[in-house]
Protein backbone atom coordinates (compact mmCIF):
# COMPACT_ATOMS: atom_id res chain seq x y z
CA UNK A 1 -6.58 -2.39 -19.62
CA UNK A 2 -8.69 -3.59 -17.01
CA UNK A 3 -10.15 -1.81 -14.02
CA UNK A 4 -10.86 -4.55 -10.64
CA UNK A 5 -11.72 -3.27 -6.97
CA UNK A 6 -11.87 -5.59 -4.01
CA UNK A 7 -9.32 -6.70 -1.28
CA UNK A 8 -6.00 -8.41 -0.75
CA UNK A 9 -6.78 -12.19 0.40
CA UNK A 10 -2.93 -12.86 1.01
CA UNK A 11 0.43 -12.24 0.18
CA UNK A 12 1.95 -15.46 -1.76
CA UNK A 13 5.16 -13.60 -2.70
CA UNK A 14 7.06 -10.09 -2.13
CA UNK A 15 10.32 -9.12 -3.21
CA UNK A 16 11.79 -6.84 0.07
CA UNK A 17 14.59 -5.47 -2.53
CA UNK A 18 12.35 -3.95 -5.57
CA UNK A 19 8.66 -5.02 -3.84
CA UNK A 20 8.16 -7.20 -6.86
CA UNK A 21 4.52 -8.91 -5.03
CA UNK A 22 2.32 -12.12 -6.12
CA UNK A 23 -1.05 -11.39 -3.96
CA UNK A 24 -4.66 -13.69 -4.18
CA UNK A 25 -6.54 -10.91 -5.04
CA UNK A 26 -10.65 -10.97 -3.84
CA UNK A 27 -12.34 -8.68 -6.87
CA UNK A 28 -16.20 -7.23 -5.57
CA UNK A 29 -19.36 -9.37 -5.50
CA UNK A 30 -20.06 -7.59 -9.12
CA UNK A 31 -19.47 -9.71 -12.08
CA UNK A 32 -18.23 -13.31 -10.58
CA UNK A 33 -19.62 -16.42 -10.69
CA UNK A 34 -18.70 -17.89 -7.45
CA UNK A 35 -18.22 -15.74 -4.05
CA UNK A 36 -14.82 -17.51 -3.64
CA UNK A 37 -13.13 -16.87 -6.82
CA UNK A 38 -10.11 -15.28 -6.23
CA UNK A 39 -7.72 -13.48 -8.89
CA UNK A 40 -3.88 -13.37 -8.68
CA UNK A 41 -2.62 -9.92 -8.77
CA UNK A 42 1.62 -9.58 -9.22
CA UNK A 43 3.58 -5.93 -10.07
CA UNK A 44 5.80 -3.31 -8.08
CA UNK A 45 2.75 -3.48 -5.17
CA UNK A 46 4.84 -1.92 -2.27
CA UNK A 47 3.20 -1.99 0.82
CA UNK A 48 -0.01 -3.95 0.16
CA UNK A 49 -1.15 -5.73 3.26
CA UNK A 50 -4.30 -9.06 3.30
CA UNK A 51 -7.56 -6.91 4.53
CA UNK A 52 -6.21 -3.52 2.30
CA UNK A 53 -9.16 -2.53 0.01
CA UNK A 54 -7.63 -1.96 -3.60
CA UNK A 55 -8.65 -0.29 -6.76
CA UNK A 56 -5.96 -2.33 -9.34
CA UNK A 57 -5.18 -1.37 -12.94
CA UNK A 58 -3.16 -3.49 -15.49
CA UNK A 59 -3.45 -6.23 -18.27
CA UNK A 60 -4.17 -10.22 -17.97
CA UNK A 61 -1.23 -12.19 -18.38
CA UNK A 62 -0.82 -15.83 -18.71
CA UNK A 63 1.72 -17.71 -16.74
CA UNK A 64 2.89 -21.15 -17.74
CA UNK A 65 2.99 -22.31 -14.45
CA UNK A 66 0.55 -20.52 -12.54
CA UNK A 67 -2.16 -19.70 -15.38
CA UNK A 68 -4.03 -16.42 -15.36
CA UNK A 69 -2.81 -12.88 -13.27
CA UNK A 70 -3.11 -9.35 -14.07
CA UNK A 71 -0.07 -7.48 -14.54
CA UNK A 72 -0.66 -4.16 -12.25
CA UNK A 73 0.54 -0.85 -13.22
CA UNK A 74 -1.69 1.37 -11.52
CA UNK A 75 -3.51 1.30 -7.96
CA UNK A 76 -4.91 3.17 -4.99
CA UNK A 77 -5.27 1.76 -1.28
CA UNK A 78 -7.97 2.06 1.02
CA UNK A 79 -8.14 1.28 4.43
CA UNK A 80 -10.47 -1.45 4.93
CA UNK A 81 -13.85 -0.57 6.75
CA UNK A 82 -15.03 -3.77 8.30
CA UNK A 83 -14.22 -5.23 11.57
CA UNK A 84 -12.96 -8.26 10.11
CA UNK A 85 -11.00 -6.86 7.40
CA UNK A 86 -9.40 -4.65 9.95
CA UNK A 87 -8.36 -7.59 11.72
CA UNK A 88 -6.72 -9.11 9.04
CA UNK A 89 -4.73 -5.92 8.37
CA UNK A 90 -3.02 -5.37 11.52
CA UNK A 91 -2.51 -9.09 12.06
CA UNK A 92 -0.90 -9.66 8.50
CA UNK A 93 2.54 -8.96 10.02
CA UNK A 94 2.25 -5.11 9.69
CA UNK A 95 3.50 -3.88 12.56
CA UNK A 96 6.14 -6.92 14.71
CA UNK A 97 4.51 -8.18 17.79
CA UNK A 98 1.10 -7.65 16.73
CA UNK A 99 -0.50 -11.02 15.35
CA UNK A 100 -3.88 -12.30 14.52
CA UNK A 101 -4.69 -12.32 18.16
CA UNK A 102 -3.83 -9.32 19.32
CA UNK A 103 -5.38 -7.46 16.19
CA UNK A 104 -8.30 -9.26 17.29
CA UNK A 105 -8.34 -8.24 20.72
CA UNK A 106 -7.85 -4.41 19.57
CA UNK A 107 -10.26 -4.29 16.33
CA UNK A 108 -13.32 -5.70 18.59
CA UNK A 109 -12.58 -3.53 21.20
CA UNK A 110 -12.75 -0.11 18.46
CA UNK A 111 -15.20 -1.66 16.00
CA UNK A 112 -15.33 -0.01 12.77
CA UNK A 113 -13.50 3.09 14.52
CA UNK A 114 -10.00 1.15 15.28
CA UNK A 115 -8.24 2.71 12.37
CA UNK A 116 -9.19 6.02 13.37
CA UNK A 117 -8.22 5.44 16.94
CA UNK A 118 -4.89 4.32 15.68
CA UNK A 119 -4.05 7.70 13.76
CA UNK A 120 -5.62 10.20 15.88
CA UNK A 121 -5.82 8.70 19.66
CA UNK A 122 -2.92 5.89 19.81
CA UNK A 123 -2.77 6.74 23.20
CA UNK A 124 -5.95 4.77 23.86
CA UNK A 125 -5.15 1.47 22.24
CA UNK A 126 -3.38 0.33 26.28
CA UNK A 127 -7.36 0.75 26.93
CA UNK A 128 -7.27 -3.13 25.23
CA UNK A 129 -6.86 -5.86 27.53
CA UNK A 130 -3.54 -7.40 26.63
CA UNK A 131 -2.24 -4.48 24.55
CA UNK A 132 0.63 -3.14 26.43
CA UNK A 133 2.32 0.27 26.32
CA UNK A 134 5.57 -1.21 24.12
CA UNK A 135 2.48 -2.31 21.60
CA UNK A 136 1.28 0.76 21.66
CA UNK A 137 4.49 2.86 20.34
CA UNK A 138 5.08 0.46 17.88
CA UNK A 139 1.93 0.16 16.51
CA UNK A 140 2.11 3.93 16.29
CA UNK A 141 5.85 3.92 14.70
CA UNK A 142 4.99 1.83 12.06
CA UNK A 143 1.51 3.25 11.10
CA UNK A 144 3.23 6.24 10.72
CA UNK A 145 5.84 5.03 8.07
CA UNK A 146 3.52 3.20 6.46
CA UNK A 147 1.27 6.55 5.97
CA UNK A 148 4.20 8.21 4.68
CA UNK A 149 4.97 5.20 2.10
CA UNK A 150 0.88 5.67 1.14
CA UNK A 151 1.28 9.77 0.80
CA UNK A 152 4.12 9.61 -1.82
CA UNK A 153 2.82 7.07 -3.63
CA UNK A 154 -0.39 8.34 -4.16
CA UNK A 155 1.07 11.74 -4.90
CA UNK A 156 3.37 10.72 -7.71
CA UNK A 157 0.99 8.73 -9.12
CA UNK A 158 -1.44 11.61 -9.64
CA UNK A 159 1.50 13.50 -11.50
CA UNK A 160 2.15 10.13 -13.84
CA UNK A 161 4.77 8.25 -12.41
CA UNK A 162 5.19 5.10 -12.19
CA UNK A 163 4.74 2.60 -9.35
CA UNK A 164 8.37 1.37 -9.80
CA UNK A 165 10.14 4.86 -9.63
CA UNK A 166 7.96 6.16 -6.56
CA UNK A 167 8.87 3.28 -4.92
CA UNK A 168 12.52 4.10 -5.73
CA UNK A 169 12.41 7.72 -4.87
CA UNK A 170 11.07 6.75 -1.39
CA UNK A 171 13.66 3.62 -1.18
CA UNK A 172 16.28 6.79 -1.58
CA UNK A 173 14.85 9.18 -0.14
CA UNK A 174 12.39 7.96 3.28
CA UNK A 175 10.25 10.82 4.46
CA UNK A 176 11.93 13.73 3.08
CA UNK A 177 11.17 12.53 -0.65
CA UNK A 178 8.39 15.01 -1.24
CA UNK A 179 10.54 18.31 -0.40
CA UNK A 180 13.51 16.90 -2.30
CA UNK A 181 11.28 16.27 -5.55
CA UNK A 182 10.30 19.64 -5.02
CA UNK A 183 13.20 21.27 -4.70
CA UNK A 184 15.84 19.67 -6.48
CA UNK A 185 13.82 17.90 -9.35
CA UNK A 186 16.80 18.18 -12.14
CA UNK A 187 19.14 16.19 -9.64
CA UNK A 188 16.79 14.14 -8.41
CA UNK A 189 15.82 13.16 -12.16
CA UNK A 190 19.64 12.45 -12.55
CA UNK A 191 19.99 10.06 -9.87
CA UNK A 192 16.79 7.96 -10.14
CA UNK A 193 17.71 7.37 -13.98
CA UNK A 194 14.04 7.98 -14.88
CA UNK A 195 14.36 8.41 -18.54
CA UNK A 196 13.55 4.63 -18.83
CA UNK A 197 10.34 4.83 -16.91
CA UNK A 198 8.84 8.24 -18.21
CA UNK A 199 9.37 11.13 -20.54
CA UNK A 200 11.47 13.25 -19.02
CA UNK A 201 9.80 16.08 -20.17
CA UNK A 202 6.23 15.05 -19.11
CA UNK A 203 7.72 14.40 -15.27
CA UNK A 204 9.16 17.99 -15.26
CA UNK A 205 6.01 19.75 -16.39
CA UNK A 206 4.57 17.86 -13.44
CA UNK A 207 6.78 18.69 -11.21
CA UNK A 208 6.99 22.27 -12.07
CA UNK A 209 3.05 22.80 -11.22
CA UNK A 210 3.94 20.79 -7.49
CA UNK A 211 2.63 23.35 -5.17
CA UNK A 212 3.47 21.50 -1.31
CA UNK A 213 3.70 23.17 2.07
């Protein structure tokens, strides 16, 4: 199993239907031999956007046509930190009607502090020149799914589920899959089919400890 960290270059391929993604993949300054090496990264990624900072688990694979990739089966998302990176994450076709331009305009405006802005003061972001209010709400309507897309996934993964069934639960489920997991977790079992991702009996003892407001 191998362990990279770095951040999503670009997106080469993604699978709307099962989120089946090919990404160029740009591992830490730590152990390459050349700054622009890049590594292909494929697996259930839902979600992943070019700027995202990524810690990836899985196992090299070797294509016939496209050579070396790692296989994920396991990773975490952080939001990238840098100005640039920043840009590159709300201009990767995130959020519709926000481009490369306009993420420009609004990450050098915020700096380092645009992400934060975004969650906690969206109301500021028609402060940017050429960021009007219709921007505004849908920059805020997406980040918001998005964040709820990020919150389940990270929280089934902590209880040993796989990437693929979280994102099926949320594929079924939206925003309410957390409380339904909870509170139904023999039907929900039933009607994801999960026996051929996990032991059933290794999901339910996780469930069972769940303790969410």
């Amino acid at each position: 199993m191998q362990t990279l960290e770095g951040s999503v270059e670009n997106i080469v391929f993604r699978n709307e239907d099962n989120h089946y993604t090919v990404a160029r993949f740009r591992p830490n300054d730590s152990g390459r031999l050349f700054r622009d090496d890049l590594t292909t990264i494929v697996g259930t990624l839902p979600d992943i956007q070019p700027g995202e900072l990524l810690s990836v688990e899985g196992d090299w694979e070797h294509d016939p046509r496209y050579g070396r990739q790692l296989h994920v089966t396991h990773y975490t998302q952080r939001l990238p930190a840098s100005v640039e990176g920043i840009t590159r994450y709300l201009g990767s076709g995130l959020i519709k009607g926000i481009g490369p331009k306009k993420a420009r305009l609004i990450a050098d405006h915020f700096g380092e502090q645009t992400l934060a802005i975004i969650e906690q003061q969206p109301e500021r972001l028609v402060e940017v020149k050429g960021i009007s209010v219709k921007d505004r709400d849908q920059i805020s309507i997406v980040w918001a799914e998005h964040s709820e897309i990020k919150e389940l996934h990270l929280f089934l993964q902590s209880h040993d589920v796989s990437i693929n069934l979280a994102t099926k639960v949320y594929k079924q489920y939206g925003k309410e899959s957390v409380r339904v997991i909870r509170e139904i977790p023999i039907n929900w079992l039933r009607m994801c089919r999960v026996s051929a991702f996990v032991p059933l009996t290794r999901l339910l003892s996780s469930l069972a400890s769940l303790s969410i407001a």
